[in-house]
PDB file of N, CA and C in Angstrom:
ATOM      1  N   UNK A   1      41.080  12.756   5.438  1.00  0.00           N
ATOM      2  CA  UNK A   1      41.316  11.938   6.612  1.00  0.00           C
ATOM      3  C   UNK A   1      40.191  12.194   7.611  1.00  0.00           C
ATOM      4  N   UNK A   2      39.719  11.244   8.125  1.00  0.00           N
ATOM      5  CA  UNK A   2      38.840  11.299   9.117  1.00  0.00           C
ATOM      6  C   UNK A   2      39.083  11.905  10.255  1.00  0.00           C
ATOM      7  N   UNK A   3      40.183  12.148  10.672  1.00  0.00           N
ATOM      8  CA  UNK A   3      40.757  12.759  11.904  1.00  0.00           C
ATOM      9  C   UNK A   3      40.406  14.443  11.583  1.00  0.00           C
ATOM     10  N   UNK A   4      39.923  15.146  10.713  1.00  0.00           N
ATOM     11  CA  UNK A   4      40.337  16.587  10.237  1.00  0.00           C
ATOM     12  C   UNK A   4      41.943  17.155   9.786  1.00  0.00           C
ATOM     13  N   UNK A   5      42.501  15.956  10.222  1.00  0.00           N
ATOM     14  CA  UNK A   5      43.929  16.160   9.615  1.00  0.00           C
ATOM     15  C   UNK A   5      44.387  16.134   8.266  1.00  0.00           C
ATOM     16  N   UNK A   6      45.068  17.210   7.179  1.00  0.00           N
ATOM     17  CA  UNK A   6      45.301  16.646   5.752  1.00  0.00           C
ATOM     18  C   UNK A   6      46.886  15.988   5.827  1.00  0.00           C
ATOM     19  N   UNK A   7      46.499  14.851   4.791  1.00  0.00           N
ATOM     20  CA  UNK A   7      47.769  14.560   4.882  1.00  0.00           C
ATOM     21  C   UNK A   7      49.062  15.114   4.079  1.00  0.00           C
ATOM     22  N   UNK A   8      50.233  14.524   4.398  1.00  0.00           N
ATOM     23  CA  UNK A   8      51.644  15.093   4.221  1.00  0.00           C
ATOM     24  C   UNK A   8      51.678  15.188   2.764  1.00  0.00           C
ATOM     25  N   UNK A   9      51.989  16.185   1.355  1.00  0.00           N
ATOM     26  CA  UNK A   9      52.156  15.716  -0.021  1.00  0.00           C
ATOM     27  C   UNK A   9      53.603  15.711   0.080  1.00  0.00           C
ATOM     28  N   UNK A  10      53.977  14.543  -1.061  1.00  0.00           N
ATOM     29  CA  UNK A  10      55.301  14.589  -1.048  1.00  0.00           C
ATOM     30  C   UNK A  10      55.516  14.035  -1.885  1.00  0.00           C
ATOM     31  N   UNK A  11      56.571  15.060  -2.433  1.00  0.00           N
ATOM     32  CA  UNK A  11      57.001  15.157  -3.664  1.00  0.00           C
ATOM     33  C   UNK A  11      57.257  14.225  -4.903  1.00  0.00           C
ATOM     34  N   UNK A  12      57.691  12.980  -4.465  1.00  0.00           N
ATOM     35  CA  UNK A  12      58.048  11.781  -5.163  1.00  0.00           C
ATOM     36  C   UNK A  12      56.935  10.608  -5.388  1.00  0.00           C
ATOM     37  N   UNK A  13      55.752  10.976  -4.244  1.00  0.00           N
ATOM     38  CA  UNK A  13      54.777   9.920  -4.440  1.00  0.00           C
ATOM     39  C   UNK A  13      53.787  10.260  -5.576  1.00  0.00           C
ATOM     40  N   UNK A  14      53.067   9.738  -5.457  1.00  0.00           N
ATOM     41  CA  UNK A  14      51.591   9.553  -6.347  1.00  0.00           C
ATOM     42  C   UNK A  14      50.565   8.867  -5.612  1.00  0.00           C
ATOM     43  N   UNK A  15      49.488  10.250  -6.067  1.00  0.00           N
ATOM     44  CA  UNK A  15      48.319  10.245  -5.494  1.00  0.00           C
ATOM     45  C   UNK A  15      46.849   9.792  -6.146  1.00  0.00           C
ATOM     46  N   UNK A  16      46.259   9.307  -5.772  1.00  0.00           N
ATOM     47  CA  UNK A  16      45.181   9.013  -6.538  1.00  0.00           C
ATOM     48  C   UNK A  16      44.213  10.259  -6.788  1.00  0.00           C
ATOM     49  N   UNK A  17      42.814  10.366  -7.546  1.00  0.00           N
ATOM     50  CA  UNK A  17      42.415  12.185  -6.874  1.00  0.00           C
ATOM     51  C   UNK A  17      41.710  11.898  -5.738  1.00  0.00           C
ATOM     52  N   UNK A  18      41.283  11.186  -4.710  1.00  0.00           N
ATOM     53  CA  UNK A  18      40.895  11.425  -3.810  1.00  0.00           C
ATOM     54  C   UNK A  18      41.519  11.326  -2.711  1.00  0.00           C
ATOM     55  N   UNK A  19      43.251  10.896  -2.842  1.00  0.00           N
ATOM     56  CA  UNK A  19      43.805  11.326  -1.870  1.00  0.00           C
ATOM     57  C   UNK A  19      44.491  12.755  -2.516  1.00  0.00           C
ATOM     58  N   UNK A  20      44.787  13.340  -3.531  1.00  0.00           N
ATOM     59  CA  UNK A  20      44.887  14.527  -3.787  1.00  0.00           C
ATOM     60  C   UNK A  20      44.144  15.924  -3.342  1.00  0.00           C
ATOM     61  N   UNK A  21      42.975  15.426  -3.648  1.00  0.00           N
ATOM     62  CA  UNK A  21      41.653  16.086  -3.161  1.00  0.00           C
ATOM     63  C   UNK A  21      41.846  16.419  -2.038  1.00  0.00           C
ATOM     64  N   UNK A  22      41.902  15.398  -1.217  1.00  0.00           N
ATOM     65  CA  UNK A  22      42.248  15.566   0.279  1.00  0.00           C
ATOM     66  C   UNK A  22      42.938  16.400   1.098  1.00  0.00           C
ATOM     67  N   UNK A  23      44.266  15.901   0.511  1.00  0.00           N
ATOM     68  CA  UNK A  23      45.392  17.141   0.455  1.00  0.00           C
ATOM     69  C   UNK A  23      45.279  18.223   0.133  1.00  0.00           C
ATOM     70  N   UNK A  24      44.889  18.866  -0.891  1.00  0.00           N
ATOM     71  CA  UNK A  24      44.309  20.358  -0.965  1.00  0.00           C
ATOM     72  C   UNK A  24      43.332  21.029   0.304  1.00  0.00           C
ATOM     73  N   UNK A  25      42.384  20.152  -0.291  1.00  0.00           N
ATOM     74  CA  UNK A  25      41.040  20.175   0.628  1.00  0.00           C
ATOM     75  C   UNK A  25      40.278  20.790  -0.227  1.00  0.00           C
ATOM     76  N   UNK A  26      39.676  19.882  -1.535  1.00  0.00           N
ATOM     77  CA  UNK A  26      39.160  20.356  -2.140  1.00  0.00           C
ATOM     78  C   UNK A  26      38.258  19.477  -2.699  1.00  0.00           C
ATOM     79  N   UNK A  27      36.995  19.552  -3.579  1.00  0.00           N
ATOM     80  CA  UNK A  27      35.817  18.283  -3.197  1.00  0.00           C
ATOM     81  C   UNK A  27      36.550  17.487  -5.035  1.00  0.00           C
ATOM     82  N   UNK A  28      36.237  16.419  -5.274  1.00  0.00           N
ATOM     83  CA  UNK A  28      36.827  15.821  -6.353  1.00  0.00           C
ATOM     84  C   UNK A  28      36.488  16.412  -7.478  1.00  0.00           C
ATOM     85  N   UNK A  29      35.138  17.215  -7.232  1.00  0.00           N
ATOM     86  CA  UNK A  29      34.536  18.015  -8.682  1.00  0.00           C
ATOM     87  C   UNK A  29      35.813  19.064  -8.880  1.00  0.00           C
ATOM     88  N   UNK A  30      36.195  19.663  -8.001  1.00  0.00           N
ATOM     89  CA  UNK A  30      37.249  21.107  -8.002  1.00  0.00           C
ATOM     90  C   UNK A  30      38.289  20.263  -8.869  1.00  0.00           C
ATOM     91  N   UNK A  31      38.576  19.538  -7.794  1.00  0.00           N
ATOM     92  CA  UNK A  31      39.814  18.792  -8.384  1.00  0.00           C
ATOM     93  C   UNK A  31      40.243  18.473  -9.917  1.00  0.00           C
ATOM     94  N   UNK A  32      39.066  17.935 -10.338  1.00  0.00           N
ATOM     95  CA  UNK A  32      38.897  17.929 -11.962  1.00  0.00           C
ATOM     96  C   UNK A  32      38.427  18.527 -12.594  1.00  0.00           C
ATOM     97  N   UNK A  33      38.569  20.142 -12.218  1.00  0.00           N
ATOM     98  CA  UNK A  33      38.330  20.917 -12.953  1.00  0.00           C
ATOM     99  C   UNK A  33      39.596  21.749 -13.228  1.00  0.00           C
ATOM    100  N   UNK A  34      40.802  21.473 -11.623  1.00  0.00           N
ATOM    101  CA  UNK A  34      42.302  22.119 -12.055  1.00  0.00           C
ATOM    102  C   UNK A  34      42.546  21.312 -13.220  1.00  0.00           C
ATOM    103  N   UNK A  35      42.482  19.762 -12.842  1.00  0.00           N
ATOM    104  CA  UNK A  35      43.081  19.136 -14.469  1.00  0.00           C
ATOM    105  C   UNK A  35      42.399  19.146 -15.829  1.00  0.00           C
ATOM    106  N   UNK A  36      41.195  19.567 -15.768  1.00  0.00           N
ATOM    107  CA  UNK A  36      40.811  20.104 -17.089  1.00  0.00           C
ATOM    108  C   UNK A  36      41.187  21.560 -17.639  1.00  0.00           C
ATOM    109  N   UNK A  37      41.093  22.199 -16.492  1.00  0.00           N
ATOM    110  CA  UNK A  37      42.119  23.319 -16.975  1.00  0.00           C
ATOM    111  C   UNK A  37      43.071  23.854 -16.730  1.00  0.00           C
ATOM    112  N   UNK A  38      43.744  22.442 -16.741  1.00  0.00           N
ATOM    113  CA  UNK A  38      45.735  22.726 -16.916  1.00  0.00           C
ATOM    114  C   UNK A  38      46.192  23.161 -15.924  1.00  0.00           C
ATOM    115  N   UNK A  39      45.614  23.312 -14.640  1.00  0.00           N
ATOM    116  CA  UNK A  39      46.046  23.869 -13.269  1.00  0.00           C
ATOM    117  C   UNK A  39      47.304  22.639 -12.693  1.00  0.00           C
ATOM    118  N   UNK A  40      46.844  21.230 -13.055  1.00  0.00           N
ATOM    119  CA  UNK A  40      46.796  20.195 -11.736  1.00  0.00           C
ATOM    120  C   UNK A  40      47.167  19.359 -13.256  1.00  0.00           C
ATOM    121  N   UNK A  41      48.619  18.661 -13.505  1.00  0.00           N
ATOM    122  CA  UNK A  41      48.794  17.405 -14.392  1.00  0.00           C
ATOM    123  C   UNK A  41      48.425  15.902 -13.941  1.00  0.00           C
ATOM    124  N   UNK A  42      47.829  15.329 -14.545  1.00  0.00           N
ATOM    125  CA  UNK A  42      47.897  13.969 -13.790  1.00  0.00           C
ATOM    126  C   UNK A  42      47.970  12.893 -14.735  1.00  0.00           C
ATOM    127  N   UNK A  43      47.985  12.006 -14.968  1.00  0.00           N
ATOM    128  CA  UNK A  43      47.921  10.568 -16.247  1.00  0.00           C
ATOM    129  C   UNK A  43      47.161   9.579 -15.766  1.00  0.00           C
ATOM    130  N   UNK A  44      46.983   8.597 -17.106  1.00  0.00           N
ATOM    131  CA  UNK A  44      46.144   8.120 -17.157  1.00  0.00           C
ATOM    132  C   UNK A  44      47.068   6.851 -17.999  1.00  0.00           C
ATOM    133  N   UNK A  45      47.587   5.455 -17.471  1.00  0.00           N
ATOM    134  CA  UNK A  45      47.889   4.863 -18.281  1.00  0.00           C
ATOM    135  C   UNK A  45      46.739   4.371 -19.255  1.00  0.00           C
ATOM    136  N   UNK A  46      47.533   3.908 -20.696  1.00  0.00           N
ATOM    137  CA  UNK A  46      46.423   3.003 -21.441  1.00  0.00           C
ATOM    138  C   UNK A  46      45.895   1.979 -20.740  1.00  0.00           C
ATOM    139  N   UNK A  47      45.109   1.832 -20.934  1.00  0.00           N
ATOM    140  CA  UNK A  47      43.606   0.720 -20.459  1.00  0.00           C
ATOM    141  C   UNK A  47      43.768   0.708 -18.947  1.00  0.00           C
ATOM    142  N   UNK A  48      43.823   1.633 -18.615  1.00  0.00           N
ATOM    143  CA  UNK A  48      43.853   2.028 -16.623  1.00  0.00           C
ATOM    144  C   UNK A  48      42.626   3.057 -16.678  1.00  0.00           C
ATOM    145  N   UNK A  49      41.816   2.459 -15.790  1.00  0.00           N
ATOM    146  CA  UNK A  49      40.859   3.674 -15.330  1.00  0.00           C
ATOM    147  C   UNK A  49      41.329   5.088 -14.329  1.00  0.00           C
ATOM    148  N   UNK A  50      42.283   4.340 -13.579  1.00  0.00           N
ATOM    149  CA  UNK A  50      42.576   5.217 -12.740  1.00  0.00           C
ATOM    150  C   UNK A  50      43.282   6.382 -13.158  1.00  0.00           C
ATOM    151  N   UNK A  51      43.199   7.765 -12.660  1.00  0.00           N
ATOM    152  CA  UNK A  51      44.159   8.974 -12.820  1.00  0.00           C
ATOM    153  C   UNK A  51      45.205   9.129 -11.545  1.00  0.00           C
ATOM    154  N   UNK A  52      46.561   9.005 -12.181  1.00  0.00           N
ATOM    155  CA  UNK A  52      47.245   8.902 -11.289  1.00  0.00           C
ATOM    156  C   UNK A  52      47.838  11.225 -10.751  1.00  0.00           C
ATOM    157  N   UNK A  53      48.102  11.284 -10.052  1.00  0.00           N
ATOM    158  CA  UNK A  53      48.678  12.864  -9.851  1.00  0.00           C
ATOM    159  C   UNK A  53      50.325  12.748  -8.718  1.00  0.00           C
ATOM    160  N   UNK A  54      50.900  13.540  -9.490  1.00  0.00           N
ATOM    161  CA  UNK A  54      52.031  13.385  -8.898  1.00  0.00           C
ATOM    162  C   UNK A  54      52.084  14.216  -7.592  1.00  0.00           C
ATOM    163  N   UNK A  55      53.159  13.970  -6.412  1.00  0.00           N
ATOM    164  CA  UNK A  55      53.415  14.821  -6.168  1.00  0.00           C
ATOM    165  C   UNK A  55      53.818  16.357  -6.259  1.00  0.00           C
ATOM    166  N   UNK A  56      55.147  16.258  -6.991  1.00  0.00           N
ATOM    167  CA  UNK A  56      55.334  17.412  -8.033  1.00  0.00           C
ATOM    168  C   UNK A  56      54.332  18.338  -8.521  1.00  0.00           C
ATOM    169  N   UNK A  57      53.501  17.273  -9.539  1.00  0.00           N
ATOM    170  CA  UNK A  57      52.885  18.328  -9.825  1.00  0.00           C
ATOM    171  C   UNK A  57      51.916  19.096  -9.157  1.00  0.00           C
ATOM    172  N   UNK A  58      51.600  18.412  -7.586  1.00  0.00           N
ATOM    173  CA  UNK A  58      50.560  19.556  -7.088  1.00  0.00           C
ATOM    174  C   UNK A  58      51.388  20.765  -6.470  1.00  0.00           C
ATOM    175  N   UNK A  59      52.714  20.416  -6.086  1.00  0.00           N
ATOM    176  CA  UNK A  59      53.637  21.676  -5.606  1.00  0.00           C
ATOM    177  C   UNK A  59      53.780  22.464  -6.948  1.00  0.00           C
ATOM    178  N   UNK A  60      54.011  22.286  -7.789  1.00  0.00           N
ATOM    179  CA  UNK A  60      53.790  23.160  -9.424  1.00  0.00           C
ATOM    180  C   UNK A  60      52.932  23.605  -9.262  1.00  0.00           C
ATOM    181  N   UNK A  61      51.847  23.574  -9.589  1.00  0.00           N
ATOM    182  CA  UNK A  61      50.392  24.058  -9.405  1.00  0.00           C
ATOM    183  C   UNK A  61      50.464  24.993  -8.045  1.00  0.00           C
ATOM    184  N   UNK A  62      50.774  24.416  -7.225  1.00  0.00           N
ATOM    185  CA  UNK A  62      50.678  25.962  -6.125  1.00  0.00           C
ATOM    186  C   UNK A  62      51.608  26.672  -5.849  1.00  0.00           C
ATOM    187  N   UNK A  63      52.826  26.616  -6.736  1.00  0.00           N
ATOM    188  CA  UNK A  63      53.755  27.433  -6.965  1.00  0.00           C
ATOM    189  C   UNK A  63      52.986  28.627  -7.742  1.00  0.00           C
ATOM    190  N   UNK A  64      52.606  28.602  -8.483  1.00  0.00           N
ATOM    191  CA  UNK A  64      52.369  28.965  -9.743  1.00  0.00           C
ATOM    192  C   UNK A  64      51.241  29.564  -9.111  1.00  0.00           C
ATOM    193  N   UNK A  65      50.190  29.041  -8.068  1.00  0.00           N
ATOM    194  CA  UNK A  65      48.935  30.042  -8.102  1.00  0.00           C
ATOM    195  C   UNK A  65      49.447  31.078  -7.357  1.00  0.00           C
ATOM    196  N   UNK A  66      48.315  32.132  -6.522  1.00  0.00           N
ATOM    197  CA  UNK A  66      48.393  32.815  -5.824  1.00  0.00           C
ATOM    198  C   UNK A  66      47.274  32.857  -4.680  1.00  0.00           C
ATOM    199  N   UNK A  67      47.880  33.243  -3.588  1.00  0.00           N
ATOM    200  CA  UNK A  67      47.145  32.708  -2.280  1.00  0.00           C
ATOM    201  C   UNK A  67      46.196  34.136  -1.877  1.00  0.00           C
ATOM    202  N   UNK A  68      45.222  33.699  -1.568  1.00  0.00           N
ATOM    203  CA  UNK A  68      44.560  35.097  -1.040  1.00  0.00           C
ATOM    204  C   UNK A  68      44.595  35.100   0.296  1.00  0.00           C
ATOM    205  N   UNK A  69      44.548  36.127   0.626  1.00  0.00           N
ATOM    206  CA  UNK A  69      45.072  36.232   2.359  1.00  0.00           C
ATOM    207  C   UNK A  69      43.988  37.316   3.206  1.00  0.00           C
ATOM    208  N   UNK A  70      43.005  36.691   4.196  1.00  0.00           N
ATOM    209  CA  UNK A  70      42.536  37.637   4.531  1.00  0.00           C
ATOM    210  C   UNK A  70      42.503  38.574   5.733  1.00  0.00           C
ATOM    211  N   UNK A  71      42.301  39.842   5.440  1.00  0.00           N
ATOM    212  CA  UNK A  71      43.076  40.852   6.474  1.00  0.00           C
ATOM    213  C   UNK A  71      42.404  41.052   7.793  1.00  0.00           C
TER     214      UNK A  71
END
């Protein structure tokens, strides 16, 4: 978002990766590198270019990681 604000994820929608991206705050290369390695699920219908990412699954994904915290 242009404002410096990220926006709200939630749970039931679907994100494209560059509003995913966003939401993290992470550049689109990162991004497709969680879903190449199984961090971050997303789909791809047949004959759709687009990758769709769930809500869900980015709260999965940061369930599952671990946060570093600095002291």
């Amino acid at each position: 978002m242009s404002d410096g604000t990220k926006p709200v994820i939630l749970k039931d929608a679907v994100y494209s990766r560059q509003e995913a991206a966003e939401a993290l705050g992470v550049s689109l290369s990162t991004l497709q590198r969680l879903i190449d390695q199984g961090y971050l699920r997303a789909s791809r219908p047949a004959g759709v270019r687009r990758i769709f990412i769930q809500g869900s699954s980015i709260f999965e994904m940061l369930s599952r990681t671990e946060v570093e915290r600095s002291v």
